[in-house]
Protein backbone atom coordinates (compact mmCIF):
# COMPACT_ATOMS: atom_id res chain seq x y z
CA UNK A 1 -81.94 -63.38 53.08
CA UNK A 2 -82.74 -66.56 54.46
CA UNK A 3 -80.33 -67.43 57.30
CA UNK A 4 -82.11 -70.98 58.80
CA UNK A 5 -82.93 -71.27 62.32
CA UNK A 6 -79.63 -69.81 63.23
CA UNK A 7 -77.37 -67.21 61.94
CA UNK A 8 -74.48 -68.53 62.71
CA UNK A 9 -72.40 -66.79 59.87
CA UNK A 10 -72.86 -63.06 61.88
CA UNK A 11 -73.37 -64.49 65.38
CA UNK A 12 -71.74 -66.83 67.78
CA UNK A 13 -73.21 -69.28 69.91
CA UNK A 14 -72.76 -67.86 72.92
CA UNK A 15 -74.39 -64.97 71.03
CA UNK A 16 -77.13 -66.93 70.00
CA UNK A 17 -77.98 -68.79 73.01
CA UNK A 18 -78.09 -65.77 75.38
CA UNK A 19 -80.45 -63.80 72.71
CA UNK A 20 -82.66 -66.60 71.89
CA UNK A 21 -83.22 -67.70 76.12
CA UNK A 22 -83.90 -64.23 76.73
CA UNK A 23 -86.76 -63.54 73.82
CA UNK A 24 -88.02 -66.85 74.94
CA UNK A 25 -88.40 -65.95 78.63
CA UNK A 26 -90.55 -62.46 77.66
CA UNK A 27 -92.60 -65.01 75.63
CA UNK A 28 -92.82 -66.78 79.07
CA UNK A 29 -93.46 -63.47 80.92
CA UNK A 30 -96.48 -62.72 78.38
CA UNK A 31 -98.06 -65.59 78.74
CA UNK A 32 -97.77 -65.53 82.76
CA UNK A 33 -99.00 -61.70 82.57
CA UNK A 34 -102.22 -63.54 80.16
CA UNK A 35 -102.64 -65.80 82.97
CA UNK A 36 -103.07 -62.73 85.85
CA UNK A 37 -104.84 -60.77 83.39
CA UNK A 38 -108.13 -63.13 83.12
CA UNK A 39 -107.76 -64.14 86.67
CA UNK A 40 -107.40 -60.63 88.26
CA UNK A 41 -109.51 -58.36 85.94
CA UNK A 42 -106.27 -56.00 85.91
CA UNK A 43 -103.16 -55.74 83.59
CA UNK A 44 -99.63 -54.66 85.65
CA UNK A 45 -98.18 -53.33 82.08
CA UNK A 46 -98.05 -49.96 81.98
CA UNK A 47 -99.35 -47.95 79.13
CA UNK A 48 -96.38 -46.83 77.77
CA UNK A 49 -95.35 -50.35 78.21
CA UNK A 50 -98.43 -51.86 76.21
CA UNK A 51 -98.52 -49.60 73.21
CA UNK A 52 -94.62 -49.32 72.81
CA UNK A 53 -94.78 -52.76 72.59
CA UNK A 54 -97.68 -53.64 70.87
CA UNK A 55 -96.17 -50.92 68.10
CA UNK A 56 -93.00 -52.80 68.06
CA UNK A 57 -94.07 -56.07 67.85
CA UNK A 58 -96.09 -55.22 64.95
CA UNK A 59 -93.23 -53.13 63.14
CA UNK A 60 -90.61 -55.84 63.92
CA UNK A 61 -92.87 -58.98 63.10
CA UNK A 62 -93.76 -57.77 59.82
CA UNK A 63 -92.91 -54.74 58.30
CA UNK A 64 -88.79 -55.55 58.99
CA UNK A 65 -87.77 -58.69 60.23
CA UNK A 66 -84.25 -59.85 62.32
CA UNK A 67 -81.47 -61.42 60.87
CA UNK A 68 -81.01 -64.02 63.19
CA UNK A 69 -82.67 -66.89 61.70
CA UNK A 70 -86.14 -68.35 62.48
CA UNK A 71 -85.78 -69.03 65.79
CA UNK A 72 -85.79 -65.30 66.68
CA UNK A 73 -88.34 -64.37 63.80
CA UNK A 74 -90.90 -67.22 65.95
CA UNK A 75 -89.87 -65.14 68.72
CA UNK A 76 -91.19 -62.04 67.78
CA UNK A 77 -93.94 -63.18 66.62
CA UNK A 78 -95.00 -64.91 69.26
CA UNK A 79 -94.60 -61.53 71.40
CA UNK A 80 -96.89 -59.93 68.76
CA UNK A 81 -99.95 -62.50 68.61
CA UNK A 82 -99.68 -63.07 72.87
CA UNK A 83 -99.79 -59.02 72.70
CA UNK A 84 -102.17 -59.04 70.97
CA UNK A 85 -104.44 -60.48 73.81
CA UNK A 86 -102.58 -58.28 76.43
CA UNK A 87 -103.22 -54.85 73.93
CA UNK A 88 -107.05 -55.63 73.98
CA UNK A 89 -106.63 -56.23 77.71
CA UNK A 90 -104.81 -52.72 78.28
CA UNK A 91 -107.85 -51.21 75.78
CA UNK A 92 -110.04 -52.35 78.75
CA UNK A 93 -108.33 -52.06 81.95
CA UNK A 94 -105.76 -49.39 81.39
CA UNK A 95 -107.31 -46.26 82.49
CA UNK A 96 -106.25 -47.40 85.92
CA UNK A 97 -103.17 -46.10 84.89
CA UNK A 98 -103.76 -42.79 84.10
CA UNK A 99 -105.38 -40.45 86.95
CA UNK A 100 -105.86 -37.61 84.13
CA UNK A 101 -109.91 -37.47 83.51
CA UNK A 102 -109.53 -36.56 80.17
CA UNK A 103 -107.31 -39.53 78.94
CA UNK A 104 -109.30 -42.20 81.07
CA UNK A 105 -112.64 -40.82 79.20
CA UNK A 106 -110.85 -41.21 75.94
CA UNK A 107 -108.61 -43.81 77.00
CA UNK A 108 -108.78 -45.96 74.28
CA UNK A 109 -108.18 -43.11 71.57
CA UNK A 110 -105.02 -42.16 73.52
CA UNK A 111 -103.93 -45.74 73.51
CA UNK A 112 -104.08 -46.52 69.95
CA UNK A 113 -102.95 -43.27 68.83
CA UNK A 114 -99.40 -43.74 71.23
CA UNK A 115 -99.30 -47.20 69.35
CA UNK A 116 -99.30 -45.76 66.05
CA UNK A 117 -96.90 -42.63 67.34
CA UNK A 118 -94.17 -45.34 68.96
CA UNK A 119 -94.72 -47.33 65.22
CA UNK A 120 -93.66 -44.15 63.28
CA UNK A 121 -90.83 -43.36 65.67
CA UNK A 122 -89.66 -47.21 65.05
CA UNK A 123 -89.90 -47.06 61.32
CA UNK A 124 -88.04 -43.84 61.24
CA UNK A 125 -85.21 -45.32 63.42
CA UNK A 126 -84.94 -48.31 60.89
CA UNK A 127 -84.92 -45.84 57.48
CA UNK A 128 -82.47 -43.49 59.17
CA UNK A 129 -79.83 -46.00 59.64
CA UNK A 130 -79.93 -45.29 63.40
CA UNK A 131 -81.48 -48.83 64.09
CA UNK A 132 -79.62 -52.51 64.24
CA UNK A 133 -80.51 -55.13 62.16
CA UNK A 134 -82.75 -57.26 65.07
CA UNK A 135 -84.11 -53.42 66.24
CA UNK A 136 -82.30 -53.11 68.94
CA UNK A 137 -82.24 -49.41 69.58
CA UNK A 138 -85.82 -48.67 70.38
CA UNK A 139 -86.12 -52.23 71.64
CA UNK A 140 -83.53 -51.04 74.43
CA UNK A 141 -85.29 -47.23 74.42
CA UNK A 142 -88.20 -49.21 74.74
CA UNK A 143 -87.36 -51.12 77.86
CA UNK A 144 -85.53 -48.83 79.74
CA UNK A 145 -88.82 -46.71 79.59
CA UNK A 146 -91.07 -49.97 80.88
CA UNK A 147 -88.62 -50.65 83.49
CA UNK A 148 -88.89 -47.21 85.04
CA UNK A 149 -92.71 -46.98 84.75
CA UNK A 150 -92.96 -50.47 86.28
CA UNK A 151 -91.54 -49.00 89.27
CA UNK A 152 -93.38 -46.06 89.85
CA UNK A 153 -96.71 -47.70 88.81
CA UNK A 154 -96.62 -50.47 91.02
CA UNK A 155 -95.47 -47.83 94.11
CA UNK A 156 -98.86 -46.07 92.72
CA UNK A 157 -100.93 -48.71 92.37
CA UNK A 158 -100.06 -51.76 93.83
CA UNK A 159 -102.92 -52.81 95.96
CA UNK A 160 -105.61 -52.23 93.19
CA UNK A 161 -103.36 -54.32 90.52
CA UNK A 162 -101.85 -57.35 91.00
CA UNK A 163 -98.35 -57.32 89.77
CA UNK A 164 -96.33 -60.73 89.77
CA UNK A 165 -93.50 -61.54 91.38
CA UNK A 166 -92.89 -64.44 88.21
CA UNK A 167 -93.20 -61.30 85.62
CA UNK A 168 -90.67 -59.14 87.38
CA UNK A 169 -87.90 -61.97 87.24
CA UNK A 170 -88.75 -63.28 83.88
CA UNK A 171 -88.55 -59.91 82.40
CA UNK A 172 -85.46 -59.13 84.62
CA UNK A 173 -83.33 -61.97 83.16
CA UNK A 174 -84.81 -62.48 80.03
CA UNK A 175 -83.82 -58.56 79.37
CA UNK A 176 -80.58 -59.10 81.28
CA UNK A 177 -79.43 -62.48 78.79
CA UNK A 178 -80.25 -60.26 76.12
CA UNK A 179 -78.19 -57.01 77.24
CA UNK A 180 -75.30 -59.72 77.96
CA UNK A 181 -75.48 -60.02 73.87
CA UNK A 182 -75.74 -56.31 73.34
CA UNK A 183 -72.07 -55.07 75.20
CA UNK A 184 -71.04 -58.66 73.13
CA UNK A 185 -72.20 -57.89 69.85
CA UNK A 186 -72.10 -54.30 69.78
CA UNK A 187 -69.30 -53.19 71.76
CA UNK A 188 -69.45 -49.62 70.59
CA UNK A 189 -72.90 -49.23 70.49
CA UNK A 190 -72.95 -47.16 73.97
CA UNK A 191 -76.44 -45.75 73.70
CA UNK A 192 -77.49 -49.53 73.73
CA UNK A 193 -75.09 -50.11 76.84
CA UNK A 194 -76.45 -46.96 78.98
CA UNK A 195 -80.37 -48.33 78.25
CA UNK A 196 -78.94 -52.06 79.56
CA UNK A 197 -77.51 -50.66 82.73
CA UNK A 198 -81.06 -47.94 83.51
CA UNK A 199 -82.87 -51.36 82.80
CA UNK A 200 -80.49 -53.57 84.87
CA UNK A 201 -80.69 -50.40 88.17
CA UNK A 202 -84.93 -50.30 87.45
CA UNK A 203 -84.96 -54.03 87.37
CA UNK A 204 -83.35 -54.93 90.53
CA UNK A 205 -85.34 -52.03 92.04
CA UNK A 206 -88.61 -53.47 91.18
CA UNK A 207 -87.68 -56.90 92.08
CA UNK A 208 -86.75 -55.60 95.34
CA UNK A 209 -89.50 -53.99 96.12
CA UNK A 210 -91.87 -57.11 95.11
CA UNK A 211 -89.74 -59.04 96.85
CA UNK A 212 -89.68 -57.17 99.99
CA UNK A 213 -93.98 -56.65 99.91
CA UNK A 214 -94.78 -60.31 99.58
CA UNK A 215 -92.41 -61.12 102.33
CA UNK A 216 -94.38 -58.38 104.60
CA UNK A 217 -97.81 -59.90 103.45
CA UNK A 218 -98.89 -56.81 101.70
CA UNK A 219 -102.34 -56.99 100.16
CA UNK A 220 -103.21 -57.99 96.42
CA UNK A 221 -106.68 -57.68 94.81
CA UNK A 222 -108.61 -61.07 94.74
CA UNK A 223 -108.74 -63.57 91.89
CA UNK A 224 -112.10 -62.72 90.13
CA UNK A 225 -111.44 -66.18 88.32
């Protein structure tokens, strides 16, 4: 069904404008993480982070698509063909993520096949009924899993990737807007609610300490660009 650039029959405007600022500051935050990618030679997204999305990106773009109107659809798309950039980019530099030697020698095979695991789990939400019509359930699963591994990678491996200070605050409110819609729209959706609040605690806890190790002067690898 073709609902224009804005459902406005199924959502309100205050509905709309917090979900459409918030998928429009990730597309922000990708393109900023693009940026530190080519000048760093390193990529801060964790692996669960990159294939989950990648995966979901992919199912969301074009095997299902949200009700929302075109805005959104542009949206997610947009997420999907900047990923697509930041996948190849986790293809190459991820195995600084892992410190098992058998997945960084066949780092690549573990990647994809994680992308195409996180894609069945995705479909399987959506044909089970357990998923919402913009997906999300596993978007939410999704992020409350990258906020926690941003965390603990960056306390791992800070001063060999650079992680942004921009990302962390982009992704913090653009996620935050967006879980503002979720206790709107779906009121008795708690599953979605506990995921906003483990994403709101991880959030502020990586922003923190970001925050805190730029104001100390802590060391960042140099610009290879």
């Amino acid at each position: 069904m073709d609902h224009g650039l804005f459902n406005m029959q199924d959502y309100t405007l205050t509905e709309m404008v917090l979900f459409v600022v918030g998928c429009y500051l990730w597309v922000v935050a990708y393109a900023v993480i693009m940026r530190n990618i080519w000048k760093y030679g390193s990529i801060e997204m964790p692996t669960v982070a990159g294939t989950g999305n990648f995966a979901w990106e992919f199912v969301w773009s074009w095997m299902y698509m949200t009700d929302m109107g075109s805005v959104c659809v542009i949206a997610y798309r947009a997420w999907f063909f900047l990923d697509i950039f930041i996948f190849g980019a986790l293809l190459k530099y991820g195995k600084k993520d892992t410190e098992l030697p058998a997945l960084k020698k066949n780092f690549t095979l573990y990647a994809i096949v994680i992308t195409i695991i996180y894609a069945v789990i995705y479909i399987a939400f959506k044909e089970t009924g357990y998923e919402t019509p913009i997906g999300a359930v596993t978007a939410f699963l999704l992020n409350a899993v990258i906020s926690v591994s941003y965390v603990f990678d960056y306390t791992k491996f800070a001063d060999t990737i650079y992680y942004s200070p921009w990302v962390a605050w982009l992704k913090a409110i653009g996620t935050g807007t967006n879980s503002i819609f979720m206790f709107l729209h779906y009121p008795d959706n708690h599953l979605i609610h506990l995921a906003c609040v483990v994403i709101a605690i991880f959030d502020a806890w990586y922003i923190f300490l970001i925050t805190r190790d730029r104001l100390r002067g802590r060391a960042v690898p140099q610009p290879i660009r």
